[in-house]
N, C-alpha and C. Protein backbone atom coordinates (compact mmCIF):
# COMPACT_ATOMS: atom_id res chain seq x y z
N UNK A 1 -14.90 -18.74 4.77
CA UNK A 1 -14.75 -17.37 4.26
C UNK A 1 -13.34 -17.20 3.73
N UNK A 2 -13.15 -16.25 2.73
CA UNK A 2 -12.14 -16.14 1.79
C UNK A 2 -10.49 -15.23 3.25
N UNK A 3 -9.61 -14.93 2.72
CA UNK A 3 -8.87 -14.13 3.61
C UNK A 3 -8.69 -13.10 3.73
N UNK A 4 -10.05 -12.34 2.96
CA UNK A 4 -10.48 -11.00 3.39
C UNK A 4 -12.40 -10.99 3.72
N UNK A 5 -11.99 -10.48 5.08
CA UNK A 5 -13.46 -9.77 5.10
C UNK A 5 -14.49 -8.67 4.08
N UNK A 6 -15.03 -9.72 3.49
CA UNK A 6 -16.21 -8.33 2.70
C UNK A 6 -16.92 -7.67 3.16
N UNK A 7 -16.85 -5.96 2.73
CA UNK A 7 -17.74 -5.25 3.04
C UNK A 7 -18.92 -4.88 2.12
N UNK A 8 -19.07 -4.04 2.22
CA UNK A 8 -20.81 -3.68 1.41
C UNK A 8 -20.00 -3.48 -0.01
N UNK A 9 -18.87 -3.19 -0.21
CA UNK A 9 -18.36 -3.01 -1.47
C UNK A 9 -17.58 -4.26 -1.39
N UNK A 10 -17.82 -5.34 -1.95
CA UNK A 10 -17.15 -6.55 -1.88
C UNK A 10 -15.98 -6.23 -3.15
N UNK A 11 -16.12 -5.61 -4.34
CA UNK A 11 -14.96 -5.64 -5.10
C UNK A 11 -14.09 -4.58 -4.91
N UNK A 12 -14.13 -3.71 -4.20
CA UNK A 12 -13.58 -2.83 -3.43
C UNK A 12 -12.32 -3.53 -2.39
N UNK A 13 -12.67 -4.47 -1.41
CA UNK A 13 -12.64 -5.29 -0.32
C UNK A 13 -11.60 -6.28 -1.34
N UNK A 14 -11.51 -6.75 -2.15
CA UNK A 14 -11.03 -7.41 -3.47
C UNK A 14 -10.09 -7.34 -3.72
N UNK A 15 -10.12 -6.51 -4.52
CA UNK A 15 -8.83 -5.12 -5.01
C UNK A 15 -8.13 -5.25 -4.18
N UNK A 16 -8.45 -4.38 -2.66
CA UNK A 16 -7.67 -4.12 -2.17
C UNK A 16 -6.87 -5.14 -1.40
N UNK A 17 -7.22 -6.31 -1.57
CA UNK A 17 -6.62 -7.71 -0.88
C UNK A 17 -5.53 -7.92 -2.29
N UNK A 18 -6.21 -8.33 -3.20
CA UNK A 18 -4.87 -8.90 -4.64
C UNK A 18 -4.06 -7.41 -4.69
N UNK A 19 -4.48 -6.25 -4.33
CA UNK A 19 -3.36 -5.39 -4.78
C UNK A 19 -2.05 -5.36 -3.69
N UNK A 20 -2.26 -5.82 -2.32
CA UNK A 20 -1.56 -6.11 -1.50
C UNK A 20 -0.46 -7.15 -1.57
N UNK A 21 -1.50 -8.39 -2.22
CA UNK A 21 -0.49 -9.42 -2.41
C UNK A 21 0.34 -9.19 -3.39
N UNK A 22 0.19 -8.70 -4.54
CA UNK A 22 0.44 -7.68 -5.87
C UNK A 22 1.91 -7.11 -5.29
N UNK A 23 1.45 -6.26 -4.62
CA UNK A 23 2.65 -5.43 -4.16
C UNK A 23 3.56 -6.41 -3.34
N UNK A 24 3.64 -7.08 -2.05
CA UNK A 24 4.12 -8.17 -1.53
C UNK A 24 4.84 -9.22 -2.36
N UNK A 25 4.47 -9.39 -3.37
CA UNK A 25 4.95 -10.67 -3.97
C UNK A 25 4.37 -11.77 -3.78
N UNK A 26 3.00 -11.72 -2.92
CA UNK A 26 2.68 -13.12 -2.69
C UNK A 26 1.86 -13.33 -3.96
N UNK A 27 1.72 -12.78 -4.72
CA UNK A 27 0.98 -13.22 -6.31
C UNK A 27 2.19 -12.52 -7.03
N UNK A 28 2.97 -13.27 -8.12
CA UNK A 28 4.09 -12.45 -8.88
C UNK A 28 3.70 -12.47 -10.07
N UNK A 29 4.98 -11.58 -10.37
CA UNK A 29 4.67 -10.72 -11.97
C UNK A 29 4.34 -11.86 -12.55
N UNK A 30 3.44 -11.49 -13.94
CA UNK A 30 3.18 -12.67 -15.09
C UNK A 30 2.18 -13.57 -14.80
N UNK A 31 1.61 -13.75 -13.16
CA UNK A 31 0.70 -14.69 -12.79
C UNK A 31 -0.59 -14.57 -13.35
N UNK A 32 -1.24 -15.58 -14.03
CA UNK A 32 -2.64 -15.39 -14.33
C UNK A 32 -3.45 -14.89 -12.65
N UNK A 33 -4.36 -14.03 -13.50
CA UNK A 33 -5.68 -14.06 -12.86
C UNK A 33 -7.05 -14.07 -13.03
N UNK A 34 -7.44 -15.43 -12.98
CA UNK A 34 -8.82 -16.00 -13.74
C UNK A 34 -9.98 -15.78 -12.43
N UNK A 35 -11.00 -15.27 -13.66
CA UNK A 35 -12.14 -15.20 -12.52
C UNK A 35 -12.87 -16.04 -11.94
N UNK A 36 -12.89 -17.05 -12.66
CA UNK A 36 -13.58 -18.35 -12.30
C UNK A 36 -12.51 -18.70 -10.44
N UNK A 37 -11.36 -18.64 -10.55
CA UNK A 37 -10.55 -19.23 -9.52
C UNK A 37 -10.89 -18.30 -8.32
N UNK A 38 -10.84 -16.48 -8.85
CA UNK A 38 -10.71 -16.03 -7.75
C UNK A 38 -12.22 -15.67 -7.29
N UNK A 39 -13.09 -16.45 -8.14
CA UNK A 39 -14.72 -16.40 -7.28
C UNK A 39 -14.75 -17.40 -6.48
N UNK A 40 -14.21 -18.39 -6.33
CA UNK A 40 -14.57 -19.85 -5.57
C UNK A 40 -13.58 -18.95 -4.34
N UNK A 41 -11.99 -18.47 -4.34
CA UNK A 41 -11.79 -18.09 -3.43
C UNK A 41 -12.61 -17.41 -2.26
N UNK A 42 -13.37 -16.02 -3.23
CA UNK A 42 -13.32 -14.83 -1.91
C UNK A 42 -15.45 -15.20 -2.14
N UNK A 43 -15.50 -16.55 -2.65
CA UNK A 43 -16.79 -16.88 -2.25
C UNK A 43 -17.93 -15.74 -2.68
N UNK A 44 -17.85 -15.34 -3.78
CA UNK A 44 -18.55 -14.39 -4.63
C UNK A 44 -18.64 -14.70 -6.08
N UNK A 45 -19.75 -13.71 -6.86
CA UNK A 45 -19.91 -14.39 -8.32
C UNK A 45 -18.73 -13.54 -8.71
N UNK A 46 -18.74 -13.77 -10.18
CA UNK A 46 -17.68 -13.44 -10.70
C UNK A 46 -17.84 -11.91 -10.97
N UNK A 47 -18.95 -11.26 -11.34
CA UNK A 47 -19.08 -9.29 -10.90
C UNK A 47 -18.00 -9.11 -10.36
N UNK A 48 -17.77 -8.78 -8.97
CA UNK A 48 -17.37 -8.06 -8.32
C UNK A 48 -15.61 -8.38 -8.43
N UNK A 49 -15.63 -9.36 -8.75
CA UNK A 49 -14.36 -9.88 -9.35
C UNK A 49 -13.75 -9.07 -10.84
N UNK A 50 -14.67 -9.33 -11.81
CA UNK A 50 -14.49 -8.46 -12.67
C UNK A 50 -14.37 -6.82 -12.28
N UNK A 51 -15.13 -6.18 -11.60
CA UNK A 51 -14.95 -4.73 -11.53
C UNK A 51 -13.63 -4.70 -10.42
N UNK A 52 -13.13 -5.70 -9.47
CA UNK A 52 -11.91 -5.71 -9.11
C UNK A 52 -10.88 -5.76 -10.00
N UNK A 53 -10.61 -6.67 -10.63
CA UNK A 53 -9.93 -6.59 -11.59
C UNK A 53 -9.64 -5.09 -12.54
N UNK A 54 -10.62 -5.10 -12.97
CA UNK A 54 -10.88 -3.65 -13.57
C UNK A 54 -9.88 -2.02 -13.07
N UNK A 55 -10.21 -2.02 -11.82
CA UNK A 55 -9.73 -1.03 -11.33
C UNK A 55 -8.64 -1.32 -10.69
N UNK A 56 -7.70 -3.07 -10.54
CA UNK A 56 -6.43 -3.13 -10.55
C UNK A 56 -5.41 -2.68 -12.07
N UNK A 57 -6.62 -2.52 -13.13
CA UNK A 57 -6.12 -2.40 -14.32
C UNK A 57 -5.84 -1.28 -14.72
N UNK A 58 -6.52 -0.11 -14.24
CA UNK A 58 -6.44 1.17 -13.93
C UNK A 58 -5.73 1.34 -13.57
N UNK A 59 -4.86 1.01 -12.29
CA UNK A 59 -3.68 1.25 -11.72
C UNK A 59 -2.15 0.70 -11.68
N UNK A 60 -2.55 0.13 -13.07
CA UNK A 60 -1.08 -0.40 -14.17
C UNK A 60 -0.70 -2.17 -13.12
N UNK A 61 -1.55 -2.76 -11.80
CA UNK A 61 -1.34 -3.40 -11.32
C UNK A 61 -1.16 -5.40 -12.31
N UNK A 62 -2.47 -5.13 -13.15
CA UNK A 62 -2.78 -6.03 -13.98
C UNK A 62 -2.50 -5.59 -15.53
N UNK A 63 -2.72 -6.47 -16.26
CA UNK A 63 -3.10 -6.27 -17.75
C UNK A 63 -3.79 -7.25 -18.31
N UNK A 64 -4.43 -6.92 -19.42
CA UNK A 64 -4.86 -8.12 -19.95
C UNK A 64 -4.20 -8.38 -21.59
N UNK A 65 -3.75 -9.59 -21.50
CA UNK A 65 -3.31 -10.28 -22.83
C UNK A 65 -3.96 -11.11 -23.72
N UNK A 66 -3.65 -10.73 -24.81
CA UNK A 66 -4.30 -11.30 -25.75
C UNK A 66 -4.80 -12.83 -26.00
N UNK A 67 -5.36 -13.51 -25.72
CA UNK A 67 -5.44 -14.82 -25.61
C UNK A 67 -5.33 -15.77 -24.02
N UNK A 68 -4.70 -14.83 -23.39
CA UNK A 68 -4.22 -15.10 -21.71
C UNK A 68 -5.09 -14.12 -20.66
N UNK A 69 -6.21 -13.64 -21.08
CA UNK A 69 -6.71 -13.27 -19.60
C UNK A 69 -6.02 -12.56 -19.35
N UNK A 70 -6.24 -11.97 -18.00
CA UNK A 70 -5.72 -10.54 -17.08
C UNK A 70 -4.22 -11.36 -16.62
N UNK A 71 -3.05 -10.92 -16.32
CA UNK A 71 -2.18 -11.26 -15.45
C UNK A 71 -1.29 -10.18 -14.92
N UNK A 72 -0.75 -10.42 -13.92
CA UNK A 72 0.00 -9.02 -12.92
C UNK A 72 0.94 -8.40 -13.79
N UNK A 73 0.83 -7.21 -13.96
CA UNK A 73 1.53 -6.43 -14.84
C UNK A 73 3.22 -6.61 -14.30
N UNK A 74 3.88 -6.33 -15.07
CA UNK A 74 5.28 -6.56 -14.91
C UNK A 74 5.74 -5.05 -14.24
N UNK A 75 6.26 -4.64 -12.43
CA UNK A 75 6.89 -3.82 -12.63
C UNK A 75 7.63 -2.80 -12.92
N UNK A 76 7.30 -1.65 -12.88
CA UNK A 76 8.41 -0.51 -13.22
C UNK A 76 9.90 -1.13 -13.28
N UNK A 77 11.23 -0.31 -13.80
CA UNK A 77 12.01 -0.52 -13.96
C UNK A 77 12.91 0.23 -13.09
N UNK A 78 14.05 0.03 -12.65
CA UNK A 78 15.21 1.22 -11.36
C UNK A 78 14.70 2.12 -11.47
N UNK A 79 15.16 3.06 -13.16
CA UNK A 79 15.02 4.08 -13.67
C UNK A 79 13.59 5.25 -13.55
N UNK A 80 12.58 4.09 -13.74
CA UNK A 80 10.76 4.63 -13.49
C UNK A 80 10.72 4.96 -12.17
N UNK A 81 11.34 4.01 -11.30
CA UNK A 81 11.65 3.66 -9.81
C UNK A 81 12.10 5.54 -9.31
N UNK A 82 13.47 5.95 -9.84
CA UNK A 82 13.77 6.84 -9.57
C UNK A 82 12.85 8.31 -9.48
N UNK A 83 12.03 7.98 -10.80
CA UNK A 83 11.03 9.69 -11.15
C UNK A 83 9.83 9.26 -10.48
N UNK A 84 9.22 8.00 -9.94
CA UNK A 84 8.02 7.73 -9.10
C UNK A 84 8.31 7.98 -7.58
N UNK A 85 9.41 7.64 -7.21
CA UNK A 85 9.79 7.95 -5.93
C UNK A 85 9.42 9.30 -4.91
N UNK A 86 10.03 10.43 -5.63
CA UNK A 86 9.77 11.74 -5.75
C UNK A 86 8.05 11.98 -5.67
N UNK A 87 7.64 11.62 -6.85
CA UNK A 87 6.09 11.80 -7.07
C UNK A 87 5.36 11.34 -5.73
N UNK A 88 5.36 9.88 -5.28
CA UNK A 88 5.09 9.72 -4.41
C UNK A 88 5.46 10.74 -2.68
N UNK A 89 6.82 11.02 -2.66
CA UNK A 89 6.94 12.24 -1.64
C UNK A 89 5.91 13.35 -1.59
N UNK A 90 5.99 13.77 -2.90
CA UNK A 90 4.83 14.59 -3.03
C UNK A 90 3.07 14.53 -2.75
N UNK A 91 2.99 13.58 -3.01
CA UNK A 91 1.82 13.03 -2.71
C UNK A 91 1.41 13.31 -1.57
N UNK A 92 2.06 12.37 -0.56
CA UNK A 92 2.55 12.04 0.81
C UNK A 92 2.20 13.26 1.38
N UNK A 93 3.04 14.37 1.39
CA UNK A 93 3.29 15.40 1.64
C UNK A 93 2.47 16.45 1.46
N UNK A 94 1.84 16.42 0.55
CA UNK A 94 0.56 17.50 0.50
C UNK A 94 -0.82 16.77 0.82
N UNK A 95 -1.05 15.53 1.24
CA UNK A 95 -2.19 15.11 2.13
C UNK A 95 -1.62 15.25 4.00
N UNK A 96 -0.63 14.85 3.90
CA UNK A 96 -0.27 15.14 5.45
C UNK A 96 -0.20 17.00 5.75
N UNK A 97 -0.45 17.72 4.64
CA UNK A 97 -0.81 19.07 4.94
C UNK A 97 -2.13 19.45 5.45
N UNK A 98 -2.96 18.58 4.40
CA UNK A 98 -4.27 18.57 4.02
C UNK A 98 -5.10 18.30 5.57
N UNK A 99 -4.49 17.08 6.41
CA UNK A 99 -4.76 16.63 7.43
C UNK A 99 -4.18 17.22 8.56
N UNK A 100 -2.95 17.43 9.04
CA UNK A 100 -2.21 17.66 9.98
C UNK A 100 -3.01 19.04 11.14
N UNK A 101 -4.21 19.58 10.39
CA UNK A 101 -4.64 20.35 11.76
C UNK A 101 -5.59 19.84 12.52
N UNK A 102 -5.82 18.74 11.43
CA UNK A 102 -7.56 18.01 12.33
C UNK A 102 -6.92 16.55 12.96
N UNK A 103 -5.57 16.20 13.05
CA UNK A 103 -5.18 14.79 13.67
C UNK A 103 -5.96 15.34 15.14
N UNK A 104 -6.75 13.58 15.40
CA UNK A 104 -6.56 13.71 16.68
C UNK A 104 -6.33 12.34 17.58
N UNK A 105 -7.11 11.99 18.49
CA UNK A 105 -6.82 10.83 19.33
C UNK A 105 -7.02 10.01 18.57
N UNK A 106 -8.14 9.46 17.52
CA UNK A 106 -8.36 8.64 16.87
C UNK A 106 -7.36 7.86 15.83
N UNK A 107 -6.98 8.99 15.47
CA UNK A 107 -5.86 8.95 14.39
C UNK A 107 -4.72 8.25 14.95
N UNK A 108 -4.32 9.14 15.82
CA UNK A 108 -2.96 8.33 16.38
C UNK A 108 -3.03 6.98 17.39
N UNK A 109 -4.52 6.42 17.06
CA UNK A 109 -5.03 5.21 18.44
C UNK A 109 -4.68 4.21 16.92
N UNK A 110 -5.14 4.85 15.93
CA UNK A 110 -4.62 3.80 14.70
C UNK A 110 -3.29 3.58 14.53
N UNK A 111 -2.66 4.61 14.43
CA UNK A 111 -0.85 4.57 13.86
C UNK A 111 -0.64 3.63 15.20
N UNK A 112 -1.25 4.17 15.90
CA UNK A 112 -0.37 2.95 17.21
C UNK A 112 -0.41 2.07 17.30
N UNK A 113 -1.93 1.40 16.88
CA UNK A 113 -2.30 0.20 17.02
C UNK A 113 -0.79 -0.76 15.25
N UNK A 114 -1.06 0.37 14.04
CA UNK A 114 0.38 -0.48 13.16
C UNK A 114 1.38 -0.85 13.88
N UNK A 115 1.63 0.25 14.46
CA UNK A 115 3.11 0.28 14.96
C UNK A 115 3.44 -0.92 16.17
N UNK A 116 2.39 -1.46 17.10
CA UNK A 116 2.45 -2.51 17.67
C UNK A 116 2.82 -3.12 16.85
N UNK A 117 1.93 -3.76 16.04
CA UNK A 117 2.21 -4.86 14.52
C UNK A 117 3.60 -4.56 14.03
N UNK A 118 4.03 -3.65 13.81
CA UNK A 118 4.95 -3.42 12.52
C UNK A 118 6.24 -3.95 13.92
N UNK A 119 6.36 -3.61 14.94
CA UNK A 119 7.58 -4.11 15.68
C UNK A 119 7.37 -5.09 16.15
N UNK A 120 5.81 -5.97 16.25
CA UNK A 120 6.54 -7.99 16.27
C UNK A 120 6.33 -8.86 15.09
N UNK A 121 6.35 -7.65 14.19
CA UNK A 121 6.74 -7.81 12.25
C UNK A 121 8.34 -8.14 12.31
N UNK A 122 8.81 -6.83 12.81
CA UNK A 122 10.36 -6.93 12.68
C UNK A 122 10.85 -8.22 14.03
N UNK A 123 10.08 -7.95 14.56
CA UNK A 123 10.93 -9.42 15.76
C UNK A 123 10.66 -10.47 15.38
N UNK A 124 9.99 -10.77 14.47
CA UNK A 124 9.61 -11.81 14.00
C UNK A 124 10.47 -12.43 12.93
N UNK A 125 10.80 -11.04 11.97
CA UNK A 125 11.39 -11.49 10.79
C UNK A 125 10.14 -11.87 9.77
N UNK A 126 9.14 -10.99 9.90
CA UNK A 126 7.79 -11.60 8.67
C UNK A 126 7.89 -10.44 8.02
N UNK A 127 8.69 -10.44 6.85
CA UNK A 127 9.04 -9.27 6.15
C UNK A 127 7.85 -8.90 5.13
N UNK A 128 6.97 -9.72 4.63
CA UNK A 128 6.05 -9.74 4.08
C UNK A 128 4.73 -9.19 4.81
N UNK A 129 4.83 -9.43 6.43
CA UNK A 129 3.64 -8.85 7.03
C UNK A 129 4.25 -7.21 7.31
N UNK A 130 5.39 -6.61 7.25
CA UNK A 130 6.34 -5.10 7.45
C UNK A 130 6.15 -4.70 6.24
N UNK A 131 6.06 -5.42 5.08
CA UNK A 131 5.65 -4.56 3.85
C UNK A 131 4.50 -4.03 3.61
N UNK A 132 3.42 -5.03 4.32
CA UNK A 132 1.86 -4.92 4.30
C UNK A 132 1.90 -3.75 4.98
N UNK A 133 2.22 -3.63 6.47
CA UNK A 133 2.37 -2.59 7.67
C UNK A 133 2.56 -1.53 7.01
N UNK A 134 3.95 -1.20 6.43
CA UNK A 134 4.15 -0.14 5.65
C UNK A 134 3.56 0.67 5.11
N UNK A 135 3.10 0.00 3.91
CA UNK A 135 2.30 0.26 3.38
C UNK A 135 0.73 0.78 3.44
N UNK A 136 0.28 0.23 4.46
CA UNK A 136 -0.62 0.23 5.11
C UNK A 136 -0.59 1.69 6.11
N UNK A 137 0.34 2.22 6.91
CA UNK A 137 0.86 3.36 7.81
C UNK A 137 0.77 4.41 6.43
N UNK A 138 1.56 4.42 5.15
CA UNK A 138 1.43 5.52 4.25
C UNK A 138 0.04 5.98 3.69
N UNK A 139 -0.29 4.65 3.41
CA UNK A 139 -1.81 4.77 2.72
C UNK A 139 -2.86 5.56 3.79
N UNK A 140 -2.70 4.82 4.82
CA UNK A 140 -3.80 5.69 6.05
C UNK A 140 -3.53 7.21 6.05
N UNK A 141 -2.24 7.89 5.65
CA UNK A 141 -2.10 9.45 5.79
C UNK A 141 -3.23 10.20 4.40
N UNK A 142 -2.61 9.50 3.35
CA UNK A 142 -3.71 9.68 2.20
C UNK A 142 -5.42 9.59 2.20
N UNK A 143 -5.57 8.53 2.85
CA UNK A 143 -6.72 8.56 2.87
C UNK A 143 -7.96 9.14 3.71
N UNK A 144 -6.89 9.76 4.54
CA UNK A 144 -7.47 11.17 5.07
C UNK A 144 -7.93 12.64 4.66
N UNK A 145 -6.82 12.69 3.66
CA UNK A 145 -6.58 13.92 2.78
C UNK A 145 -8.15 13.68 2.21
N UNK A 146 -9.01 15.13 2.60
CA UNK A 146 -10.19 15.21 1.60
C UNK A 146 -10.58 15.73 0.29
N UNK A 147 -9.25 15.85 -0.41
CA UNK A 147 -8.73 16.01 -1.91
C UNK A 147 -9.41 14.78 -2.60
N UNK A 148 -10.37 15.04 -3.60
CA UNK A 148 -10.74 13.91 -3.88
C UNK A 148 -10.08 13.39 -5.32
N UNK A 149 -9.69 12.02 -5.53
CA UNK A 149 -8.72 11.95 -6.44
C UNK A 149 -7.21 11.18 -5.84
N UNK A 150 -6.94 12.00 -4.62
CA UNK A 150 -5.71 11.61 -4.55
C UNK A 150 -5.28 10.33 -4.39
N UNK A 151 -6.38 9.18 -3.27
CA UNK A 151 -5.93 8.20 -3.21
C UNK A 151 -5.76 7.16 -4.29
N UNK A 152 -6.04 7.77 -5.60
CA UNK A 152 -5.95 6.80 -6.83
C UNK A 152 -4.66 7.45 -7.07
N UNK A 153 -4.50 8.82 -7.28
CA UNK A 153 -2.73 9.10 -7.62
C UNK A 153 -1.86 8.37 -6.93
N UNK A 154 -2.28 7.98 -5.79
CA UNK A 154 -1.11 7.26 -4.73
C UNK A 154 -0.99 5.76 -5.36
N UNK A 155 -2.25 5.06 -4.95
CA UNK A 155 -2.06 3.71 -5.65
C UNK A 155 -1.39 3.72 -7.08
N UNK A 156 -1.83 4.40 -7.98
CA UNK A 156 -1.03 4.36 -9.79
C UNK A 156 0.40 4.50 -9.21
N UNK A 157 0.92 5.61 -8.37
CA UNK A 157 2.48 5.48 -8.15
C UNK A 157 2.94 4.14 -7.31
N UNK A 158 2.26 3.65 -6.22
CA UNK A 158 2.67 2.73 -5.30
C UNK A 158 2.74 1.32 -6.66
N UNK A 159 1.75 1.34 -7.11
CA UNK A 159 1.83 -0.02 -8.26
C UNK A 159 3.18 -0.01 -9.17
N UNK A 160 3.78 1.32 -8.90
CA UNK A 160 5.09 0.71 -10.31
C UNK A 160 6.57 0.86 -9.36
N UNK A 161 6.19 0.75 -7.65
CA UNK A 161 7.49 0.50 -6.97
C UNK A 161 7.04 -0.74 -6.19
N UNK A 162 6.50 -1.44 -7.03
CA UNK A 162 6.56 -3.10 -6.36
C UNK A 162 7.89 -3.51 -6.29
N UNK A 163 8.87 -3.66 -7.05
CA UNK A 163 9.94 -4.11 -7.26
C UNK A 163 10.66 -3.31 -5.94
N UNK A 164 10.51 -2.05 -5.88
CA UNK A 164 11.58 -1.51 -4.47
C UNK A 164 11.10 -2.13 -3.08
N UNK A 165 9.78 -2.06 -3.37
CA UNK A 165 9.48 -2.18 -1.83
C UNK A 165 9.32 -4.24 -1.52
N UNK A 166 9.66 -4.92 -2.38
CA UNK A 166 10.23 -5.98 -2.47
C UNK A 166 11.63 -6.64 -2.28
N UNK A 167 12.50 -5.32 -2.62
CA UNK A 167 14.03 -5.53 -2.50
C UNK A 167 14.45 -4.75 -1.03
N UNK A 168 13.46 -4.01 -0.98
CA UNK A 168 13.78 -3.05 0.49
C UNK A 168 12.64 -3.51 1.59
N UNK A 169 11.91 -4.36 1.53
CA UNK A 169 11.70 -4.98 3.08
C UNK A 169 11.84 -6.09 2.84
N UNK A 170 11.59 -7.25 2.18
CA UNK A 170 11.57 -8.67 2.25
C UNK A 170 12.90 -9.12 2.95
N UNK A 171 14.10 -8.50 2.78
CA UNK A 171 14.95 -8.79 3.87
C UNK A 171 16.01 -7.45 4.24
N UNK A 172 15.19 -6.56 4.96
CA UNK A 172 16.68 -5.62 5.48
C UNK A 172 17.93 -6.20 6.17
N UNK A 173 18.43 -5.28 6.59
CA UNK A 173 19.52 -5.83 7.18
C UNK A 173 19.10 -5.69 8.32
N UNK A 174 18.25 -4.13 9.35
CA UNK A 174 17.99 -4.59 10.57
C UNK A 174 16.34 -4.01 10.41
N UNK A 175 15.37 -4.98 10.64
CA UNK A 175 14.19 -5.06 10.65
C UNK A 175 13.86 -3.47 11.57
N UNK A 176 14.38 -3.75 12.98
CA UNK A 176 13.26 -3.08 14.21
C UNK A 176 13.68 -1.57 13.16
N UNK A 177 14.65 -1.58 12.82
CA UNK A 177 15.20 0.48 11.70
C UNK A 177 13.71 0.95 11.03
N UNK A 178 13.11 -0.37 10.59
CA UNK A 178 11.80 -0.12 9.93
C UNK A 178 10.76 0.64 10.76
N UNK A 179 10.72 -0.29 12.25
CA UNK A 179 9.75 0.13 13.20
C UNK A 179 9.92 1.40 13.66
N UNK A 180 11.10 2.11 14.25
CA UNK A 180 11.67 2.66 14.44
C UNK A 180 11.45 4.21 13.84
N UNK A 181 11.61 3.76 12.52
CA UNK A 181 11.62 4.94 11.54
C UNK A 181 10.13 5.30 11.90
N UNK A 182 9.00 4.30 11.95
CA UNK A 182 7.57 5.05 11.37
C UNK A 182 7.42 5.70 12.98
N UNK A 183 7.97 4.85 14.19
CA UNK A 183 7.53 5.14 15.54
C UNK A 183 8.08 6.61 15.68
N UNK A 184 9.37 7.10 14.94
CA UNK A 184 9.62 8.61 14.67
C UNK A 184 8.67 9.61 14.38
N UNK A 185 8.11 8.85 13.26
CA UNK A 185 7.47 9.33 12.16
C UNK A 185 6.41 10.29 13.23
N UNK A 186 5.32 9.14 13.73
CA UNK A 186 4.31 9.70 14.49
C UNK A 186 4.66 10.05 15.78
N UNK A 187 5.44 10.33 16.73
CA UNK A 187 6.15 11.44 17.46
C UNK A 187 6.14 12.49 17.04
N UNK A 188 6.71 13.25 16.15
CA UNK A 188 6.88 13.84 14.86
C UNK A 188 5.33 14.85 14.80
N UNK A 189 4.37 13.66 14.52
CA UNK A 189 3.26 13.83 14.42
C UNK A 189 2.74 14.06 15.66
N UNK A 190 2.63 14.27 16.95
CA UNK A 190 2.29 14.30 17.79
C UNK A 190 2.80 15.97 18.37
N UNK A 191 4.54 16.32 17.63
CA UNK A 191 5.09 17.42 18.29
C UNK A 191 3.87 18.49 17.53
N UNK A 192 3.21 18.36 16.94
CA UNK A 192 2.04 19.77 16.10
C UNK A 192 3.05 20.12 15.32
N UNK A 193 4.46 19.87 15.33
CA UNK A 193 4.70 20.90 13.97
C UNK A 193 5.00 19.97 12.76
N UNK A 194 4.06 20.94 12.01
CA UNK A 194 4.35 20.46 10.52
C UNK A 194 5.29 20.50 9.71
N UNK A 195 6.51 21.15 9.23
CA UNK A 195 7.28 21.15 8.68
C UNK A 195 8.48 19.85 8.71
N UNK A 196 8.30 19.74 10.40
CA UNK A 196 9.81 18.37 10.62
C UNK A 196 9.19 17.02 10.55
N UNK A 197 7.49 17.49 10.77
CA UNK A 197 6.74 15.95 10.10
C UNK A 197 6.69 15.69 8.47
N UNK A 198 6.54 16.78 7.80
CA UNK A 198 6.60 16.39 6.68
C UNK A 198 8.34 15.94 6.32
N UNK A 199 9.43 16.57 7.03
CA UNK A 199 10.75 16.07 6.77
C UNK A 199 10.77 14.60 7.07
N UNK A 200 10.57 14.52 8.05
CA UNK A 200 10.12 13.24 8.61
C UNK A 200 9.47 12.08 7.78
N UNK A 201 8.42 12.21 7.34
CA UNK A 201 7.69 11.72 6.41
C UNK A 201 8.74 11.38 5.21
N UNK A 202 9.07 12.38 4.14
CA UNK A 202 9.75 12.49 3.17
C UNK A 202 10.73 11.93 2.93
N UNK A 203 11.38 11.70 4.51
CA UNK A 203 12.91 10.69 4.59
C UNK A 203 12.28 9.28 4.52
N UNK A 204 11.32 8.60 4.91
CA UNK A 204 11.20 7.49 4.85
C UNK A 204 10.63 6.71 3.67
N UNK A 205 10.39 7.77 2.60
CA UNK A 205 10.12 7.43 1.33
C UNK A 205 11.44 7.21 0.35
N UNK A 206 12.49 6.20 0.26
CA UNK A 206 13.01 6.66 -0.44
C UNK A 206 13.20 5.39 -1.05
């Protein structure tokens, strides 16, 4: 079996594996991505591959070139970096509204279960598995929000700060600051009030 589990939406399940590595760096800018290769991988025809692809293309992750097939779109720039940043706060911030009266045990049995991960991420020094984590802790607030729509606004912004969140975890200076910050985060989330969670929240986007 490939190194993601498929579900009933196998190009769904897809996506969301190459957009990870995408973001991570473990597939980099400019890299082809042929369907023939990544069907023998994740052990599927080439469909679900194609409509993966597809909707990494949607979200500025891929492109396709003229003569060259699909390959990983090249990065935002500092500057894009700066006005997406913000956007993303926002985001963030009005799904953790959206959610914050219905959190309950479940919710926070998940953040806990990252947050194990994300601190023998940082003891480890697997800066690549703290980016996944990360990432992974923001996305779960969104995908709560029953705004429908939003979790594609999030991904289109998260796809053009590959480059930050490459220069800002692959090597901090002190890893556990990472753990730390999100283990705030959901405390935060636990006190019921909303306002110093969304502060909370908002600081760790930057």
């Amino acid at each position: 079996m490939s190194q993601v589990e498929l579900t009933s939406n196998p190009s769904a399940s897809i996506a969301d594996q190459l957009r990870m590595e995408i973001i991570t760096g473990r597939i980099e800018e400019g890299a082809a991505l042929r369907e023939v290769s990544l069907a023998e991988r994740f052990e599927v025809s080439r469909a679900p591959i194609r409509e993966a692809l597809k909707q990494l293309a949607h979200e500025g992750m891929v492109e396709s070139k003229p003569n060259c097939g699909m390959r990983v779109a090249p990065s935002s720039s500092k500057s894009m970096q700066e006005l997406v940043i913000p956007l993303r706060q926002t985001v963030e911030s009005f799904a953790l509204r959206s959610i914050f009266d219905d959190l309950n045990d479940e919710d926070f049995a998940e953040w806990e279960a990252l947050l194990t991960e994300m601190k023998a991420a940082c003891e480890n020094q697997d800066f690549l598995q703290l980016t996944e984590l990360d990432i992974k802790f923001h996305q779960s607030i969104v995908a709560r929000s029953p705004e429908q729509g939003l979790m594609t606004i999030w991904l289109t912004l998260v796809s053009r700060l590959r480059r930050h969140f490459l220069e800002g975890f692959q090597k901090p200076n002190d890893p556990m600051k990472v753990y730390y910050e999100h283990l705030a985060i959901v405390s935060m989330f636990r006190s019921g009030k909303l306002e110093p969670s969304i502060q909370a929240l908002i600081s760790n986007i930057d």
